[in-house]
Protein backbone atom coordinates (compact mmCIF):
# COMPACT_ATOMS: atom_id res chain seq x y z
CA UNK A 1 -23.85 12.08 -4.55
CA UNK A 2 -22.85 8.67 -4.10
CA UNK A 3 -19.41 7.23 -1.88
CA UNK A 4 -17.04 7.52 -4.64
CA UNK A 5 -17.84 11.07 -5.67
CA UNK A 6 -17.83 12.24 -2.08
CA UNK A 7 -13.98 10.36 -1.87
CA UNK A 8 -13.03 12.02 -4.78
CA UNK A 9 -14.01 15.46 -3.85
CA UNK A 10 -12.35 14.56 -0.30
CA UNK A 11 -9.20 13.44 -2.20
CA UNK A 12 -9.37 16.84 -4.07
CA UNK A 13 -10.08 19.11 -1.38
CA UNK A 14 -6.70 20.90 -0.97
CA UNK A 15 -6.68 21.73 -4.41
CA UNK A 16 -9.63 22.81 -4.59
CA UNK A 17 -8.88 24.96 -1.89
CA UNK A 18 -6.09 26.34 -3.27
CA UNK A 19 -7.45 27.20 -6.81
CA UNK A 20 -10.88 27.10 -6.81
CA UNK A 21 -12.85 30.72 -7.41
CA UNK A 22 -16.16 30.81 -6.05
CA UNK A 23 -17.68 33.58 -6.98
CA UNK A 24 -19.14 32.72 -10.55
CA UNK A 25 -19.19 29.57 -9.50
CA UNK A 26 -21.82 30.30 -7.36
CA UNK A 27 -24.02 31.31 -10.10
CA UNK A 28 -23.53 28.32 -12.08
CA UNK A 29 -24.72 26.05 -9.50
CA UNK A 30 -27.14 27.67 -8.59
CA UNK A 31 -28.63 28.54 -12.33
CA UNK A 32 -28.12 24.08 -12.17
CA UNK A 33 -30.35 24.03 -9.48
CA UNK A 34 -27.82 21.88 -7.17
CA UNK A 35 -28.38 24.59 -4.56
CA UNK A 36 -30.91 26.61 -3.01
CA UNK A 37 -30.02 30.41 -2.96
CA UNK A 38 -30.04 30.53 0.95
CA UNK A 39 -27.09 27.79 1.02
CA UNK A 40 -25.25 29.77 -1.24
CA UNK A 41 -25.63 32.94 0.22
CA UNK A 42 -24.77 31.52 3.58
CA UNK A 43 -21.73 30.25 1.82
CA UNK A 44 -20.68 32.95 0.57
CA UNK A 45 -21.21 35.49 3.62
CA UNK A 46 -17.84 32.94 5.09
CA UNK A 47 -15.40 35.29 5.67
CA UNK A 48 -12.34 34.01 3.78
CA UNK A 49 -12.63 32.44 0.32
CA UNK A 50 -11.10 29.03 1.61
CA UNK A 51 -13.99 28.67 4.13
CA UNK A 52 -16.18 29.35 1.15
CA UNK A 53 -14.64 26.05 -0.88
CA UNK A 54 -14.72 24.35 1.97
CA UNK A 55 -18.58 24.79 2.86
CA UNK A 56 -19.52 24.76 -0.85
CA UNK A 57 -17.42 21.22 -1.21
CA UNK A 58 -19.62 19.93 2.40
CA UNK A 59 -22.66 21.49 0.73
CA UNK A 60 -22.12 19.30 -2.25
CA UNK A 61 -21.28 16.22 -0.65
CA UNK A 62 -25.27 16.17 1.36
CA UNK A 63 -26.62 16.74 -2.37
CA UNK A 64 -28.21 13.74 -4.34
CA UNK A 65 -28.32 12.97 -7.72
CA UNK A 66 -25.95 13.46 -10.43
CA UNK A 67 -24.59 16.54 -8.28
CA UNK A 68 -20.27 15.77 -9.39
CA UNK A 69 -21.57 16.18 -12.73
CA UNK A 70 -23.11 19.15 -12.24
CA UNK A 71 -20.19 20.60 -10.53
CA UNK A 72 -17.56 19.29 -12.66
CA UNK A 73 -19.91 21.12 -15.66
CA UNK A 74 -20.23 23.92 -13.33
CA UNK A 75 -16.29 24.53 -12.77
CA UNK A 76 -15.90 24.23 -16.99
CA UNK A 77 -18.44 27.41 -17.70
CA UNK A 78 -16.57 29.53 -15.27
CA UNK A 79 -13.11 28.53 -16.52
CA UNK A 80 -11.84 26.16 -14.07
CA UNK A 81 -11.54 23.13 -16.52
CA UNK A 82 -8.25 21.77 -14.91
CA UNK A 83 -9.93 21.44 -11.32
CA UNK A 84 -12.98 19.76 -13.21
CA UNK A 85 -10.49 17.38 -14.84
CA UNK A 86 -10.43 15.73 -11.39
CA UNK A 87 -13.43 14.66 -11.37
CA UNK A 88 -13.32 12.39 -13.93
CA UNK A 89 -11.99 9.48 -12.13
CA UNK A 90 -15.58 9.27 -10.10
CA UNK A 91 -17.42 9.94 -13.14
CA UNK A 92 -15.67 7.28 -15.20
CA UNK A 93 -16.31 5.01 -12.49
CA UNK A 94 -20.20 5.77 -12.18
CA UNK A 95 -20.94 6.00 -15.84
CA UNK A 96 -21.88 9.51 -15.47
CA UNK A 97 -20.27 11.57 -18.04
CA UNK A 98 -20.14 15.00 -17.90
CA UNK A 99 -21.81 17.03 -21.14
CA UNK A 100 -19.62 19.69 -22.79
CA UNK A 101 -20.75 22.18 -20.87
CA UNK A 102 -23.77 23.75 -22.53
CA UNK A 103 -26.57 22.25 -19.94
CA UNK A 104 -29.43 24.63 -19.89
CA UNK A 105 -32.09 24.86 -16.70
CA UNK A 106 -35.15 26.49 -17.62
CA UNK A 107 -36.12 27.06 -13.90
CA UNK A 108 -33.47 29.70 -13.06
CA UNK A 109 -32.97 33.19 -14.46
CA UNK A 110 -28.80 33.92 -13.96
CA UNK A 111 -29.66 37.54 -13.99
CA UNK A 112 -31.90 36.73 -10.32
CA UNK A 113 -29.16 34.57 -9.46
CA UNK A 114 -26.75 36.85 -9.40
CA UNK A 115 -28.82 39.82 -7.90
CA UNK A 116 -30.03 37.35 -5.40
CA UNK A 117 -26.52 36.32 -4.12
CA UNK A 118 -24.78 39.91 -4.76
CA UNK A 119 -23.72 40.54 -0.71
């Protein structure tokens, strides 16, 4: 993730805190491959779901690659379009455009995911 992706997300992290759900979230990232399963599952043993956004949103910002568009594609499968609407302004400004939300990884089962991160 480059500077302006990491300000956006910093300009956006109230909201996020405020709206974001985490839980299938989780999956989606992880089925992306933007995370390893230990991160999330550290993430997600945080005991309130704010300390969850905000870990997940640090977590994100160490990542490399196209990571914002990931998320951004990430928050659109699991419903959250409106937060994922804020990203645009870093991915305009990058070039990166998000896809419409149909990305496929071939590496990651979502049925393991989601056994693997069930706490």
């Amino acid at each position: 993730m480059d500077e302006d992706d990491r300000k956006v997300l910093t300009k956006h992290t109230q909201r996020f805190e405020e709206e974001l759900q985490v839980d299938d979230l989780y999956i989606a990232l992880a089925s992306k491959g933007v995370f390893d399963f230990k991160a999330l599952k550290e993430t997600k043993a945080l005991e309130t779901r704010e300390d969850q956004v905000r870990s997940l949103l640090q977590l994100l910002m160490t990542r490399e690659g196209d990571t914002l568009t990931k998320f951004s594609e990430a928050l659109m499968e699991t419903d959250q379009g409106h937060l994922a609407e804020l990203l645009t302004t870093a991915a305009d400004s990058n070039g990166d455009q998000p896809d419409n939300g149909l990305y496929e990884d071939v590496n990651a089962d979502p049925r393991m995911v989601r056994t693997i991160l069930a706490v």
